[in-house]
N, C-alpha and C. Protein backbone atom coordinates (compact mmCIF):
# COMPACT_ATOMS: atom_id res chain seq x y z
N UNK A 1 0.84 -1.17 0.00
CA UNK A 1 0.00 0.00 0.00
C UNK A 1 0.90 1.25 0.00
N UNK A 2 0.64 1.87 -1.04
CA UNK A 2 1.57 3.20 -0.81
C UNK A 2 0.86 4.37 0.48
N UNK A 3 1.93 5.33 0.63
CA UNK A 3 1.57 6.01 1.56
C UNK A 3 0.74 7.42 0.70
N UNK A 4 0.56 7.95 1.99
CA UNK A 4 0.19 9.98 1.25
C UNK A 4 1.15 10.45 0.23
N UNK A 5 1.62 10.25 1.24
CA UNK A 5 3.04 10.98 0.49
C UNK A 5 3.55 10.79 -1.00
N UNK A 6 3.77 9.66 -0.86
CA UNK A 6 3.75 8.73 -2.15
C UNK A 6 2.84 8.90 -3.40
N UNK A 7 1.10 9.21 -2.95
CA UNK A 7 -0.02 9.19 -3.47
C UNK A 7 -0.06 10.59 -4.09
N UNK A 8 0.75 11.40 -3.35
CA UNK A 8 0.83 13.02 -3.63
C UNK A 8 1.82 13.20 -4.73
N UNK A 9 2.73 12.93 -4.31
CA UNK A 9 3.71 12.44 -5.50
C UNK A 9 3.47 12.75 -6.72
N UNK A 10 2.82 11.09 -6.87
CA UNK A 10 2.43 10.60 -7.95
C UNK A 10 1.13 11.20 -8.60
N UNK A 11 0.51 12.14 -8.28
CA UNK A 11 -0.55 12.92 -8.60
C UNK A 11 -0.10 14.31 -9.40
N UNK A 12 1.11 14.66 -8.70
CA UNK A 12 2.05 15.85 -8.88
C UNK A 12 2.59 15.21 -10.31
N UNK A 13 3.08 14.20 -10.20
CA UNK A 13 3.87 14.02 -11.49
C UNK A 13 2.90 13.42 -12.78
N UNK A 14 1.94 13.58 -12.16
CA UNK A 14 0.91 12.85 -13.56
C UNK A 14 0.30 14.21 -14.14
N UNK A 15 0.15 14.54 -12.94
CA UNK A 15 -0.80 16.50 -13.93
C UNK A 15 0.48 16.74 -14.57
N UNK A 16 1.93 16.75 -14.18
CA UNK A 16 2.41 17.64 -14.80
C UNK A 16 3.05 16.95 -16.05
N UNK A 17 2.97 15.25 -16.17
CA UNK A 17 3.06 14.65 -17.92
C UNK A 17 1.55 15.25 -18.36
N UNK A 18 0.46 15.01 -17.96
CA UNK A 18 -0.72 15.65 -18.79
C UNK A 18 -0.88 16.82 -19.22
N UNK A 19 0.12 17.83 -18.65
CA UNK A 19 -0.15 19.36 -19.20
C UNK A 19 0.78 19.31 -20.34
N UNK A 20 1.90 18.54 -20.28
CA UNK A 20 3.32 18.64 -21.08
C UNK A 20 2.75 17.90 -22.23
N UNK A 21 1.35 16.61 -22.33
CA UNK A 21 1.16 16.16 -23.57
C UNK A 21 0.13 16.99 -23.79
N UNK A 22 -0.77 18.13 -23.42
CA UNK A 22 -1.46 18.49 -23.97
C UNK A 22 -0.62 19.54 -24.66
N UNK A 23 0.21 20.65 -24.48
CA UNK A 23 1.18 21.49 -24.41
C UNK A 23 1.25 20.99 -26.26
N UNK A 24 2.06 19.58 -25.86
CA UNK A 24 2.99 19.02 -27.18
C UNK A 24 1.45 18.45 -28.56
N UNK A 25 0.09 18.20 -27.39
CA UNK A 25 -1.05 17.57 -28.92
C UNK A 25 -1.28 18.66 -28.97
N UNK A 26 -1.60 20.28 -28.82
CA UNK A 26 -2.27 21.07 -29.14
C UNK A 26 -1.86 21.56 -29.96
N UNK A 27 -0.75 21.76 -30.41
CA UNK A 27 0.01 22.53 -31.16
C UNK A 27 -0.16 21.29 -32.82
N UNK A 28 -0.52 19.83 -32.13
CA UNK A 28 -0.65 19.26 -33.44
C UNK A 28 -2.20 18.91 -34.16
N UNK A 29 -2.73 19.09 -32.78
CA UNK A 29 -4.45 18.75 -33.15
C UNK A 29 -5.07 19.63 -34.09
N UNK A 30 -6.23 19.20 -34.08
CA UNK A 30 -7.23 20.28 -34.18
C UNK A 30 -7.85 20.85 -32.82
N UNK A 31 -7.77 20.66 -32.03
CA UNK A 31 -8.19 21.42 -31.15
C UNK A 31 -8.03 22.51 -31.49
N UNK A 32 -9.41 23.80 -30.80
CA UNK A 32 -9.13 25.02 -30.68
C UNK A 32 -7.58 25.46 -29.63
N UNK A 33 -6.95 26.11 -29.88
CA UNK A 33 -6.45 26.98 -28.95
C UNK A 33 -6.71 27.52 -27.57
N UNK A 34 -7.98 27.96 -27.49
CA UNK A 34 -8.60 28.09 -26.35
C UNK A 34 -9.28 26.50 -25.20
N UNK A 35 -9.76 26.08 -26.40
CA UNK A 35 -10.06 24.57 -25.48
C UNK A 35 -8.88 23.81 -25.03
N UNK A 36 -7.43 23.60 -25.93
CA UNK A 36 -6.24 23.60 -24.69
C UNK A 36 -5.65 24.30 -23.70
N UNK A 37 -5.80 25.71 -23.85
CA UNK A 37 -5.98 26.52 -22.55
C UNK A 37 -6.87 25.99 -21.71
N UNK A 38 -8.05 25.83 -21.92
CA UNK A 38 -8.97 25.37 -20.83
C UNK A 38 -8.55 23.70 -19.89
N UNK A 39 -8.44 23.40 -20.89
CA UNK A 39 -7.74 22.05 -20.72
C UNK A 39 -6.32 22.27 -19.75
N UNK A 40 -5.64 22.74 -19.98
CA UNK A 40 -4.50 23.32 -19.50
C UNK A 40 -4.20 24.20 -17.74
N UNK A 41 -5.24 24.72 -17.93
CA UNK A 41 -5.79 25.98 -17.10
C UNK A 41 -6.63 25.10 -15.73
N UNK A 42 -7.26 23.94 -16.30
CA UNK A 42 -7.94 22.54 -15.27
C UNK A 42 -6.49 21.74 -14.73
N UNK A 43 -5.69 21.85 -15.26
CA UNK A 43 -4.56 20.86 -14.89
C UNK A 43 -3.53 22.19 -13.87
N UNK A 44 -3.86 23.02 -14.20
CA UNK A 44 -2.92 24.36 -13.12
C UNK A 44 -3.68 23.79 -11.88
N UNK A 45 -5.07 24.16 -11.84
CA UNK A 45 -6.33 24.07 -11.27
C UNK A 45 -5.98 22.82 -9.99
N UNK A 46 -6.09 21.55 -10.61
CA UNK A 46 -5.87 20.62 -10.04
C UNK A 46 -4.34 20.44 -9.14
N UNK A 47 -3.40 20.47 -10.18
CA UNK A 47 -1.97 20.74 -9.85
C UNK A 47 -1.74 21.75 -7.87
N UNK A 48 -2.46 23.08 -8.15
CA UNK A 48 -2.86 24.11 -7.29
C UNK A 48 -3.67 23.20 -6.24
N UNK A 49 -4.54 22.53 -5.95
CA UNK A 49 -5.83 21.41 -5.27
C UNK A 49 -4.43 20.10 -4.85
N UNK A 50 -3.74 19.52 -5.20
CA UNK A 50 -2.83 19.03 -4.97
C UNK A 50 -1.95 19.35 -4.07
N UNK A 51 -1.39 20.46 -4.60
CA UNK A 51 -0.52 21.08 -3.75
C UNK A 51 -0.80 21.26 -1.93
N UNK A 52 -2.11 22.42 -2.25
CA UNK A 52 -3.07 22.73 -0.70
C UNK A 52 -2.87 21.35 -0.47
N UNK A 53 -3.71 20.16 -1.19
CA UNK A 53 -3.86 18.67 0.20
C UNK A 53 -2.19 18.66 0.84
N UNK A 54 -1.45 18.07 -0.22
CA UNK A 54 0.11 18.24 0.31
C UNK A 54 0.16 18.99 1.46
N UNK A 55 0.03 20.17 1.63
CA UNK A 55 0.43 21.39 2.65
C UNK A 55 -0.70 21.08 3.98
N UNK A 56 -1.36 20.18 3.70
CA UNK A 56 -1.91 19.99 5.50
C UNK A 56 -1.45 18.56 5.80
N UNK A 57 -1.04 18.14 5.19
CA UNK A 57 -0.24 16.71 5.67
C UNK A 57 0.66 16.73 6.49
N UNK A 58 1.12 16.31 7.53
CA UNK A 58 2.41 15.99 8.33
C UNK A 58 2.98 14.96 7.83
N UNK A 59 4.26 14.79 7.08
CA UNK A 59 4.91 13.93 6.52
C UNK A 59 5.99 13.26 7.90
């Protein structure tokens, strides 16, 4: 069983491959521009929601 800590981690490092492949498909998609911002802007969002849980944890 992993721990918090661990779980935090790994949450941290997954938003921040998902912003880096949206970053790298948007520029090749069709997506609008703005809908990878939005897209993008949810992953700050979350990233930010991550962080706060992190910061009341006692490690």
């Amino acid at each position: 069983m992993k721990t918090t800590r661990e779980c935090i981690e790994k949450a941290r490092n997954t938003v921040e491959i998902i912003s880096a492949a949206l970053e790298g498909y948007g520029a090749r998609s069709g997506l609008d521009k703005g809908e990878v911002s939005a897209l993008l802007m949810m992953c700050t969002d979350l990233s930010d929601s991550i962080d706060e849980l992190g910061s009341h944890i006692v490690y």
